[in-house]
Protein backbone atom coordinates (compact mmCIF):
# COMPACT_ATOMS: atom_id res chain seq x y z
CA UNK A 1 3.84 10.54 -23.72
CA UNK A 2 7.38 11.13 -25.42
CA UNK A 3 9.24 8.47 -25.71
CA UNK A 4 11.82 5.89 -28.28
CA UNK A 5 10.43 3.04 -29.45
CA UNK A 6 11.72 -0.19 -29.56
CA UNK A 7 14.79 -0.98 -32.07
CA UNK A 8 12.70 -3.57 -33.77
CA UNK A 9 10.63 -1.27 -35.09
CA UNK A 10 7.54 -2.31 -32.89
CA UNK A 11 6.52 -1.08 -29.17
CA UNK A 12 3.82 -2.44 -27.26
CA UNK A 13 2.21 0.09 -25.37
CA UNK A 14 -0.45 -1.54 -22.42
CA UNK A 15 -3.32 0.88 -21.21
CA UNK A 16 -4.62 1.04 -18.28
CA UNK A 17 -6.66 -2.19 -17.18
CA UNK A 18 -7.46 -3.10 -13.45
CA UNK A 19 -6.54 -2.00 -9.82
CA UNK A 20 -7.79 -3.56 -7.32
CA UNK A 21 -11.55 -4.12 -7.80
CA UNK A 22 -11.81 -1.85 -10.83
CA UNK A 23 -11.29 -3.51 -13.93
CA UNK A 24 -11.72 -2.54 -17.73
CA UNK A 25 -10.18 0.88 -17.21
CA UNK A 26 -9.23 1.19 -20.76
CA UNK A 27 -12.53 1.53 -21.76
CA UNK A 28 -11.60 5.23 -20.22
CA UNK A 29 -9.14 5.85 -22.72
CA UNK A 30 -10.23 7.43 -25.98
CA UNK A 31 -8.56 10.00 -28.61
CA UNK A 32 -5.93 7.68 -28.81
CA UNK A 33 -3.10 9.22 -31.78
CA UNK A 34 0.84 8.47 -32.28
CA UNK A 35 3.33 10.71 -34.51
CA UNK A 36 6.30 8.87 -35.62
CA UNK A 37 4.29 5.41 -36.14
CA UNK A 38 1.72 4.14 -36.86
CA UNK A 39 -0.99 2.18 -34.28
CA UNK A 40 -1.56 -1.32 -35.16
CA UNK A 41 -4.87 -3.13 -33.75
CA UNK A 42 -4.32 -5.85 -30.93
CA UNK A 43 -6.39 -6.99 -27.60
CA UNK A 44 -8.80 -3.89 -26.43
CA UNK A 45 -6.03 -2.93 -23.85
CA UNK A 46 -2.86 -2.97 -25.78
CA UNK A 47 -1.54 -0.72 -28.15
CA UNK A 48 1.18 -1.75 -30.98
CA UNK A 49 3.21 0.68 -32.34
CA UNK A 50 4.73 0.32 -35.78
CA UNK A 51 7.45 2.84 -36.57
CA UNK A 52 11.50 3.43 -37.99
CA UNK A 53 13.89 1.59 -35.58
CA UNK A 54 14.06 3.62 -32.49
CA UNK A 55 12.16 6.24 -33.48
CA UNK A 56 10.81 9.22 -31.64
CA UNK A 57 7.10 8.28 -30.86
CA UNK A 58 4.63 11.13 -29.49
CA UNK A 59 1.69 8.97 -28.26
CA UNK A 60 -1.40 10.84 -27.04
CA UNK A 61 -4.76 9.85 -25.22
CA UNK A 62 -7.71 11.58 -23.05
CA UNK A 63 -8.98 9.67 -20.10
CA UNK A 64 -12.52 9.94 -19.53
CA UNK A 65 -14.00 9.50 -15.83
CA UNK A 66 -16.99 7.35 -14.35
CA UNK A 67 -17.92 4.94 -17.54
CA UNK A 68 -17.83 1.82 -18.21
CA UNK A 69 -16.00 -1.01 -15.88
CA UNK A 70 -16.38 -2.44 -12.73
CA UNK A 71 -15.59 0.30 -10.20
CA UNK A 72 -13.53 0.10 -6.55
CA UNK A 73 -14.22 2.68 -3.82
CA UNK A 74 -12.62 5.96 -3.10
CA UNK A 75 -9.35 6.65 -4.47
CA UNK A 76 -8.94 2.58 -6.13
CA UNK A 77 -12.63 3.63 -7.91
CA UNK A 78 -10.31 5.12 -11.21
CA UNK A 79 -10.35 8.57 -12.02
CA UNK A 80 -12.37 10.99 -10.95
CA UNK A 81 -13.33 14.94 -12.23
CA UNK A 82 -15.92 17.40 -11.45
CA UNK A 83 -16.72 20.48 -9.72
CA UNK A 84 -14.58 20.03 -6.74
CA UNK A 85 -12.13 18.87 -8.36
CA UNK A 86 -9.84 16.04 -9.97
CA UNK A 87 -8.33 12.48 -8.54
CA UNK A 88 -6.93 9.62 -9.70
CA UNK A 89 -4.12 6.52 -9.21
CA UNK A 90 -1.54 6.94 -11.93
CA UNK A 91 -1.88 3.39 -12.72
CA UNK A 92 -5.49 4.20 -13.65
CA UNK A 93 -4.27 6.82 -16.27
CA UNK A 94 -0.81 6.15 -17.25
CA UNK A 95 -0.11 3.59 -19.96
CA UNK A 96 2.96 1.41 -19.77
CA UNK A 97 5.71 0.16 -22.27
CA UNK A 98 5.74 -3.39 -22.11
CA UNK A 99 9.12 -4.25 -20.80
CA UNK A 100 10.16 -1.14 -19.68
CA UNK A 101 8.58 0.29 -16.34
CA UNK A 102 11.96 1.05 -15.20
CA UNK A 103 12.91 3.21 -17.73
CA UNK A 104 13.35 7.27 -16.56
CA UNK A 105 10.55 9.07 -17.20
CA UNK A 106 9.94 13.09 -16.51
CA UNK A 107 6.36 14.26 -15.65
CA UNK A 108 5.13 17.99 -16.97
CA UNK A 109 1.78 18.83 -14.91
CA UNK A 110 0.00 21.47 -16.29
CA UNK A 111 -1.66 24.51 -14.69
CA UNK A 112 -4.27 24.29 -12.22
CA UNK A 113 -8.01 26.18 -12.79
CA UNK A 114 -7.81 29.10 -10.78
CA UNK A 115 -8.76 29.40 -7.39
CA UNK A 116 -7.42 25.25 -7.39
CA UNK A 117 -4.91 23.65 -5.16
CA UNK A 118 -2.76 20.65 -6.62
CA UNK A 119 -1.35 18.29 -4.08
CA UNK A 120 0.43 14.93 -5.64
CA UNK A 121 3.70 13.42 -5.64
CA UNK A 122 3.71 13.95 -9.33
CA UNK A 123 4.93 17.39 -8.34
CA UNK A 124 8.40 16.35 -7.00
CA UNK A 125 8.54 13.52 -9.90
CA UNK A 126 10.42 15.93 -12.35
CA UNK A 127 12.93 12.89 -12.60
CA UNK A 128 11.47 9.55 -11.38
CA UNK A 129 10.48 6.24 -13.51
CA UNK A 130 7.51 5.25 -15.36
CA UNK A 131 6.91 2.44 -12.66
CA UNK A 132 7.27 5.07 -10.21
CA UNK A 133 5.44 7.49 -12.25
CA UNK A 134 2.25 4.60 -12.07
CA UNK A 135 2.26 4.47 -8.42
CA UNK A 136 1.14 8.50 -8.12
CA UNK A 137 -1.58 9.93 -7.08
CA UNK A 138 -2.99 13.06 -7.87
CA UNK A 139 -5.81 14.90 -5.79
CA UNK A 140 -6.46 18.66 -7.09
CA UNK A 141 -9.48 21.26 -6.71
CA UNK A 142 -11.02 24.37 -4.79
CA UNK A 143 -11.92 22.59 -1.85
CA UNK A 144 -8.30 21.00 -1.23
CA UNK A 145 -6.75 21.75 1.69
CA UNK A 146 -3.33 21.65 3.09
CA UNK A 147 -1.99 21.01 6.57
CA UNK A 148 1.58 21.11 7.26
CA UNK A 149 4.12 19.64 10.16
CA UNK A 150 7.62 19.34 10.09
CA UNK A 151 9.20 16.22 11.04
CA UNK A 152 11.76 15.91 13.85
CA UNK A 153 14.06 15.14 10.55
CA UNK A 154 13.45 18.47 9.63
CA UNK A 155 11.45 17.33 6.48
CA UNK A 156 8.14 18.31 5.55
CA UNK A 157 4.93 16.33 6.14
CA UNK A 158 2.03 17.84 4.09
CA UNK A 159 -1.76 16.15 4.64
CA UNK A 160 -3.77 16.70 2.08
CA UNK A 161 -7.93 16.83 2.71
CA UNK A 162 -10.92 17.06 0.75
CA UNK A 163 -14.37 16.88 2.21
CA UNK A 164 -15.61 17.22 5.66
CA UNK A 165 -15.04 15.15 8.06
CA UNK A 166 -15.96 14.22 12.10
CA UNK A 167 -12.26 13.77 12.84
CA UNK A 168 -10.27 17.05 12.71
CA UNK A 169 -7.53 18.17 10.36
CA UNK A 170 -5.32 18.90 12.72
CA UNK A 171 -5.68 15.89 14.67
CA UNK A 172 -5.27 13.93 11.71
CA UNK A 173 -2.33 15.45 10.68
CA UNK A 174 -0.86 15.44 13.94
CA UNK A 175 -0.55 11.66 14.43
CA UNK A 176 0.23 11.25 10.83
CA UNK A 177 3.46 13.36 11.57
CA UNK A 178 4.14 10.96 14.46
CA UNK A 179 3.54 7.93 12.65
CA UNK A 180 5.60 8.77 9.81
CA UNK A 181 8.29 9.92 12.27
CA UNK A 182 8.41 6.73 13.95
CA UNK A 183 8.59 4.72 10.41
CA UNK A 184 11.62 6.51 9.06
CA UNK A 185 13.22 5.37 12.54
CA UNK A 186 12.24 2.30 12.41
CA UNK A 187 13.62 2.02 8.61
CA UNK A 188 16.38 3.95 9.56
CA UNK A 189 15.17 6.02 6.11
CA UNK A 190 17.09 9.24 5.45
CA UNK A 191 15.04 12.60 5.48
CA UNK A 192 12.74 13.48 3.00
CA UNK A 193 9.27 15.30 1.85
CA UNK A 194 5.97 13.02 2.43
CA UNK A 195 2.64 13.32 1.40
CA UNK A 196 -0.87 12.03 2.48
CA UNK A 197 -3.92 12.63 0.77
CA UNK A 198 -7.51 12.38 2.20
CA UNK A 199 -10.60 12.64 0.10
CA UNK A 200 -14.21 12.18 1.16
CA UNK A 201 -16.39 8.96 0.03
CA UNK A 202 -19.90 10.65 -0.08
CA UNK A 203 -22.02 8.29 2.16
CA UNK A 204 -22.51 10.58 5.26
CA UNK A 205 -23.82 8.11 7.58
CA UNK A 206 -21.77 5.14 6.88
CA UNK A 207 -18.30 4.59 8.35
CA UNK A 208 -16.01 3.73 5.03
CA UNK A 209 -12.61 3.96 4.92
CA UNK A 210 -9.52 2.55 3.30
CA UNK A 211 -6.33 4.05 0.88
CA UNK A 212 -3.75 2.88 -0.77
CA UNK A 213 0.37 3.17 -0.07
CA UNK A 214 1.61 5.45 -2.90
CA UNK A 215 5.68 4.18 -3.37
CA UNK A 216 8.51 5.46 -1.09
CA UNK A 217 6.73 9.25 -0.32
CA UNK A 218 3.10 8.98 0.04
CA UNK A 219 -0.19 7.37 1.03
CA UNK A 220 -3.66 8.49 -0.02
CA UNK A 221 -6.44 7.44 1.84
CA UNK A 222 -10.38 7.99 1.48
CA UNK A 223 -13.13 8.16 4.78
CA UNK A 224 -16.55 8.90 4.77
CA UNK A 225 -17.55 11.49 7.49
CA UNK A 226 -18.72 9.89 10.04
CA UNK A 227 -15.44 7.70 10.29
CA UNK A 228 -13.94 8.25 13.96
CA UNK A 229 -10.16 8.99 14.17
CA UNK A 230 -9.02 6.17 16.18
CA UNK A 231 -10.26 3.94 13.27
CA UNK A 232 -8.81 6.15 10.46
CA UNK A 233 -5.65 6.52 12.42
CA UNK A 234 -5.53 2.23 11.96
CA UNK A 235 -5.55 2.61 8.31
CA UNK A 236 -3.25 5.47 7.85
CA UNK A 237 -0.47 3.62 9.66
CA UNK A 238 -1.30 0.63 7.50
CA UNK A 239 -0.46 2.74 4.38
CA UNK A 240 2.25 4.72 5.79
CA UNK A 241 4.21 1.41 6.22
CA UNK A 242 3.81 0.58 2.67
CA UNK A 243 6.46 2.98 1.88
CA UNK A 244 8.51 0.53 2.96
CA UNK A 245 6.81 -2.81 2.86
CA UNK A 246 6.68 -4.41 0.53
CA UNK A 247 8.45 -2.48 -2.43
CA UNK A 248 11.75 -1.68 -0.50
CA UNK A 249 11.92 -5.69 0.24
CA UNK A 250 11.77 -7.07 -2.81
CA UNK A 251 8.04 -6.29 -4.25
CA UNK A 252 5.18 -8.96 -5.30
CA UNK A 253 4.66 -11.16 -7.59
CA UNK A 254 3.36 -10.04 -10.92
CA UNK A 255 0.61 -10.09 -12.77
CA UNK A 256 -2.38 -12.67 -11.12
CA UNK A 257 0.52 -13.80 -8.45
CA UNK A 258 0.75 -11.12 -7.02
CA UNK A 259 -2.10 -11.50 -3.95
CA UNK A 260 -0.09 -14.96 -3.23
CA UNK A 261 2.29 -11.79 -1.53
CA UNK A 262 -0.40 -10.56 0.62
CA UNK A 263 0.16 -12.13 3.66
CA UNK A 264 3.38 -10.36 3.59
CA UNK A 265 2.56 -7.09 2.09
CA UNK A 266 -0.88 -6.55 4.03
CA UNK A 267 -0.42 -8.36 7.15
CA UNK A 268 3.51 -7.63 8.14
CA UNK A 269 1.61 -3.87 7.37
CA UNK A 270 -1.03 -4.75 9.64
CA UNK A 271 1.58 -6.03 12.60
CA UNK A 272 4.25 -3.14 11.44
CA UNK A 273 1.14 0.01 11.61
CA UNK A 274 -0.47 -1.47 15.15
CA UNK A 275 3.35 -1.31 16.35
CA UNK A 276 3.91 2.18 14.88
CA UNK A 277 0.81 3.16 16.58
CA UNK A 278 1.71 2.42 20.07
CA UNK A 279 5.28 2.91 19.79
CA UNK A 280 4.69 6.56 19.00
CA UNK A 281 1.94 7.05 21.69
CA UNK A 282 -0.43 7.52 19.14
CA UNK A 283 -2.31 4.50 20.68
CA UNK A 284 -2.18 3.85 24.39
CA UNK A 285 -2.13 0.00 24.96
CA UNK A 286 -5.85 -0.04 25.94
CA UNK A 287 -6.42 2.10 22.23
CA UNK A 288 -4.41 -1.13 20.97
CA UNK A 289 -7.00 -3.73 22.93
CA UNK A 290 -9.89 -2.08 21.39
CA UNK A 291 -8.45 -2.00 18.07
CA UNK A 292 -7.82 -5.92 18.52
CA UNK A 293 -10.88 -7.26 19.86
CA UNK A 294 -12.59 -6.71 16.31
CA UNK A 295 -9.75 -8.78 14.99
CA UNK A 296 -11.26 -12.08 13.05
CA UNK A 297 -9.45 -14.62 12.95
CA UNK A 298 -8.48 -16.08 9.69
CA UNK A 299 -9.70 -19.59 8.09
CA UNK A 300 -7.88 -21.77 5.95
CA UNK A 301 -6.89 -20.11 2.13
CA UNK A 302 -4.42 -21.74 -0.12
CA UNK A 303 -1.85 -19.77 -2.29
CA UNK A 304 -3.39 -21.14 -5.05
CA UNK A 305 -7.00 -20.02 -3.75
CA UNK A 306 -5.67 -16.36 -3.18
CA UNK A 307 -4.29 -16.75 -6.68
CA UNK A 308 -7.07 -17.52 -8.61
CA UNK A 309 -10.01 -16.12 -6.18
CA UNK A 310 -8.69 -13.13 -4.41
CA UNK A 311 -10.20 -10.52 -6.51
CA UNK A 312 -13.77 -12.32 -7.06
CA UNK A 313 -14.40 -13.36 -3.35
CA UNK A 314 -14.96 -10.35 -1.37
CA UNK A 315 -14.63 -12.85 1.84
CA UNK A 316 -10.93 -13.32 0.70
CA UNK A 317 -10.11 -9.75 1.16
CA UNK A 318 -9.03 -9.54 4.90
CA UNK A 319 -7.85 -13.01 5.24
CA UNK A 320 -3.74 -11.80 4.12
CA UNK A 321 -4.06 -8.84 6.54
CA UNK A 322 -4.90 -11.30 9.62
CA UNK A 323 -3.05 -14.34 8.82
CA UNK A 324 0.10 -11.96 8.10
CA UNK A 325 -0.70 -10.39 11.26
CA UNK A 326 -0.51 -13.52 12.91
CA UNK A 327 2.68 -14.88 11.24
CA UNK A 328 4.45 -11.49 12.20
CA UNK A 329 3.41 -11.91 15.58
CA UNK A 330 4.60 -15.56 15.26
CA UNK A 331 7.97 -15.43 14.10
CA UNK A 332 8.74 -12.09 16.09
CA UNK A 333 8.27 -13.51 19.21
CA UNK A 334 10.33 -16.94 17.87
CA UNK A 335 13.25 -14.27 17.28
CA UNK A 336 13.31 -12.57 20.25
CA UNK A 337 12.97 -15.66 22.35
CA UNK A 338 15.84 -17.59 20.71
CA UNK A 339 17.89 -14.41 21.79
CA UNK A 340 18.69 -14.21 17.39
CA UNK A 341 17.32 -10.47 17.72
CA UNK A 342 14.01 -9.26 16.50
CA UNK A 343 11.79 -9.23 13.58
CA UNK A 344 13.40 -5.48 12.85
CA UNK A 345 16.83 -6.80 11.93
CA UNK A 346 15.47 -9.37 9.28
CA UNK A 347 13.41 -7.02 7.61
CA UNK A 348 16.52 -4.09 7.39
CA UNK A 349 18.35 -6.42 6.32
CA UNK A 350 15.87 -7.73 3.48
CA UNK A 351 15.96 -4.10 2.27
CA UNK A 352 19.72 -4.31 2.15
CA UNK A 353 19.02 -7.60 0.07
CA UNK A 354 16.73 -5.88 -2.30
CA UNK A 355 18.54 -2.80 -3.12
CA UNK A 356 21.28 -4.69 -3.78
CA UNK A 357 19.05 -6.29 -6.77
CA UNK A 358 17.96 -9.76 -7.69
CA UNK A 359 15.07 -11.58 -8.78
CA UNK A 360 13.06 -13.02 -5.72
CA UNK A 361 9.54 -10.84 -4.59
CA UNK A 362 9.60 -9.73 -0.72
CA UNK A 363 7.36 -12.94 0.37
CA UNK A 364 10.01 -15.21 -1.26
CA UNK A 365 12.91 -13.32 0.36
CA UNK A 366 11.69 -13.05 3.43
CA UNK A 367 12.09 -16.93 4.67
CA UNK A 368 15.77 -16.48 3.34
CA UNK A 369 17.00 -13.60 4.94
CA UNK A 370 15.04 -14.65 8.43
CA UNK A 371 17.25 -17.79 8.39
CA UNK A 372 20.18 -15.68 7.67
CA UNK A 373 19.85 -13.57 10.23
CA UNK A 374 18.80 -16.15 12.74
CA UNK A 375 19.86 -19.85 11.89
CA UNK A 376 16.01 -20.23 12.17
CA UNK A 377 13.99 -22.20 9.39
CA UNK A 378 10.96 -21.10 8.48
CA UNK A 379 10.14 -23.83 5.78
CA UNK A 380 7.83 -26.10 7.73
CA UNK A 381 5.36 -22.62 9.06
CA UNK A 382 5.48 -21.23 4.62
CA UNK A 383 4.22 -24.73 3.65
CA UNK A 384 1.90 -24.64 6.73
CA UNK A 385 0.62 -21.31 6.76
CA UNK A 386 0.70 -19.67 3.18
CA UNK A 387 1.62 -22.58 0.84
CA UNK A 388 -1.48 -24.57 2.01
CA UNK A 389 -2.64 -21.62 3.87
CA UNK A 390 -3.96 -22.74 7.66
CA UNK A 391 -4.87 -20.85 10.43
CA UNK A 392 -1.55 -19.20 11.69
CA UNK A 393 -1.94 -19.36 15.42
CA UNK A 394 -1.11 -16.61 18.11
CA UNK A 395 2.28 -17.59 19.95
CA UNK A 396 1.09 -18.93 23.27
CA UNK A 397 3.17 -16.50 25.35
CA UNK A 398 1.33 -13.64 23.48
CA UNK A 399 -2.30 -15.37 23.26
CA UNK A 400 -1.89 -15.96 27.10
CA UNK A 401 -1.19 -12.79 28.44
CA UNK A 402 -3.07 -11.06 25.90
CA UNK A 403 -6.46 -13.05 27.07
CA UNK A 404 -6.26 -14.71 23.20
CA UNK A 405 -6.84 -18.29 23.15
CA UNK A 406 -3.44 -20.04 21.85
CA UNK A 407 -5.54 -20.97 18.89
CA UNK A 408 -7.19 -19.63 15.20
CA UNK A 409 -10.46 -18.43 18.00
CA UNK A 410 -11.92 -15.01 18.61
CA UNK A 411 -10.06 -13.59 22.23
CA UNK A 412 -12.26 -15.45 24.86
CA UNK A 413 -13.78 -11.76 26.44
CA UNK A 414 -14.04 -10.30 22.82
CA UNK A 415 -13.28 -6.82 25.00
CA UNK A 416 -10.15 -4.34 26.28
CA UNK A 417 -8.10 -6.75 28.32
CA UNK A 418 -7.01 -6.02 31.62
CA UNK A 419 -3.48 -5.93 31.37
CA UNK A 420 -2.96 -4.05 28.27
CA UNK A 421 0.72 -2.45 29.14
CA UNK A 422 1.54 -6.78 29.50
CA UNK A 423 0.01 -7.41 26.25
CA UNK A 424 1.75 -4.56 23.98
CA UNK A 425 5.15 -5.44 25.65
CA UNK A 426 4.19 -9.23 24.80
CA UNK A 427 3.41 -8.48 21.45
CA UNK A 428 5.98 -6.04 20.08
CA UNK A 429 9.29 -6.12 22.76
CA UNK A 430 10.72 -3.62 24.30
CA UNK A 431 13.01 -2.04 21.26
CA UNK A 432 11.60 0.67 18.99
């Protein structure tokens, strides 16, 4: 890393540290040197740099894979090398000036091994930030794969797979391609490349799955083989929506905050990728009443609980993505029956409130611009529902026709309901 340090003379660099359930990742980091300044000791995970005022500093580091730390799954497990090949997040390899992850930043890769194919969005990063830099991924070696479709925008949708799988790549790629079609018309986004990655967990006969939304151009994802494609195709519209949601609103919170944000970022993606789904014809409306039958029901979970548990109590995890669900359902349907429009036209214009800059994170905006929008208040359901965090209920309309009980209970027949075309039109409108 190339870079000018601070004009006092000192520049904090962090390493590397958690994502998600992997913590310690600086342990990775070794062969740690500067030129220009000199490396002060601090905390295991932070570098400080002590050099002229504004000086050029050259810092350079190896990352070592699969030591020390407690490890995720898939692609949130840190990086990853051998002989197929080479993965990783950027935020679990690329160190951060403190202060300064929106500074411009230009990424160099370097050649591939022969007989290697590369696929990240590092590669069209030439001129991007380090924040934007961070939220890369990179998935490169002889086994990669590439399938291509081009987008009714004309731009190009490449899918990129490692590993075998049940589901085929073509398939795959062919409802990713009408997923991501239906998102940048939803968004009303402009044209542009996009990228999904696919990598194999290696536990054959266990169905695993999951990924993570890689900033405004790309998801990766992970599956085991056995993994159908109806269930795969849930989680890749999750994380094709998060190149929208929640970054383009307004972002989290930082730091240990930031799962009090969930409930918007996870479950708004939850309600937004089950739309996307059956908009596009992806998922028929009985695909959609399978898909929802599993759904659990949350229990009650504070802010503060999500703040201070979320990452030790693995029966936190899926509590945001159902109770955000819920709440999107919720205040959807409150929209569109007060005849104040739908929940489409608060969250374009939250994304006209965020580019235009300002300090509050998407779930704080969100209330603000819904009352804008509408006249409605949502004060009473945050305090309810996230701030002390109780079961957010199914709107009645929606729970009724839907054979859901009007309540925080399992659906009575726990099976495809009859009226399926009733229940998608309940849930999600008639507009795109």
């Amino acid at each position: 890393m190339t870079f000018q340090g601070d004009a006092d003379g000192r520049t904090v660099v962090r390493l590397p540290d958690r994502f998600g359930y992997a913590t310690d990742l600086w342990l990775n980091v070794t062969e740690v040197s500067v030129d220009g300044g000199r490396i002060t000791p601090g905390d295991a995970k932070t570098l400080i740099l002590d050099h002229a005022p504004s000086a050029t500093l050259h810092l350079r580091y190896r990352v070592k894979t699969g030591v020390r730390g407690r490890r995720g799954l898939g692609v949130e497990a840190g990086p990853a090398e051998g002989a197929q090949g080479v993965s990783f997040l950027g935020e679990t390899v690329i160190a951060y000036l403190e202060g300064r992850l929106d500074v411009p930043a230009t990424v160099r890769l370097g050649a591939m091994p022969a007989g290697w194919t590369l696929a990240s969005d590092l590669e069209a990063a030439s001129d991007t930030t380090l924040r934007e830099a961070r939220e890369s991924y990179l998935l490169a070696g002889p086994t990669v794969r590439i399938v291509e479709r081009r987008l009714p925008d004309g731009s190009r949708l490449r899918v990129a797979l490692r590993g075998d799988f049940d589901f085929g790549d073509d398939a795959v790629a062919n409802n990713a391609a009408r997923l991501v079609a239906y998102q940048r018309q939803y968004w009303r986004a402009p044209p542009g490349s996009f990228l999904i990655t696919i990598d194999q967990v290696p536990v054959p006969d266990v169905m695993i799955w999951g990924g993570q939304g890689r900033g405004a151009d790309s998801a990766a994802l992970y599956a085991s083989k056995a993994v159908w494609l109806s269930k795969f195709t849930e989680v890749l519209a999750h994380e094709i929506t998060h190149a929208w949601l929640a970054r383009a609103l307004g972002g989290l919170p930082a730091g240990t905050d930031e799962p009090k944000g969930y409930w918007f970022s996870e479950g708004f993606a939850d309600y937004l990728g089950y739309r996307s789904l059956v908009k596009s014809g992806v998922f028929s409306p009985a695909d959609f009443g399978t898909a929802l039958s599993g759904h659990a029901w949350p229990g009650p979970v504070s802010a503060e609980r999500m703040t201070t548990d979320y990452w030790r109590d693995p029966e936190l995890f899926n509590w945001p993505y159902f109770q955000g669900f819920n709440l999107a359902l919720r205040w959807d349907e409150r929209l569109r029956g007060s005849g104040k429009g739908a929940l489409r036209d608060v969250l374009l214009a939250q994304a006209k409130h965020a580019a235009a800059g300002g300090s509050q994170t998407a779930d704080a905006l969100f209330p603000k611009v819904y009352a804008e929008v509408s006249g409605l208040d949502l004060s009473a359901d945050i305090e309810r529902y996230v701030t002390r965090g109780e079961p957010a209920q199914v709107p009645e309309a929606i729970a009724r026709i839907c054979d859901w009980l009007p309540t925080a209970d399992p659906p009575r027949n726990g099976v495809v309901q009859l009226d399926m075309d009733g229940c998608v039109a309940a849930a999600f409108g008639p507009s795109i």
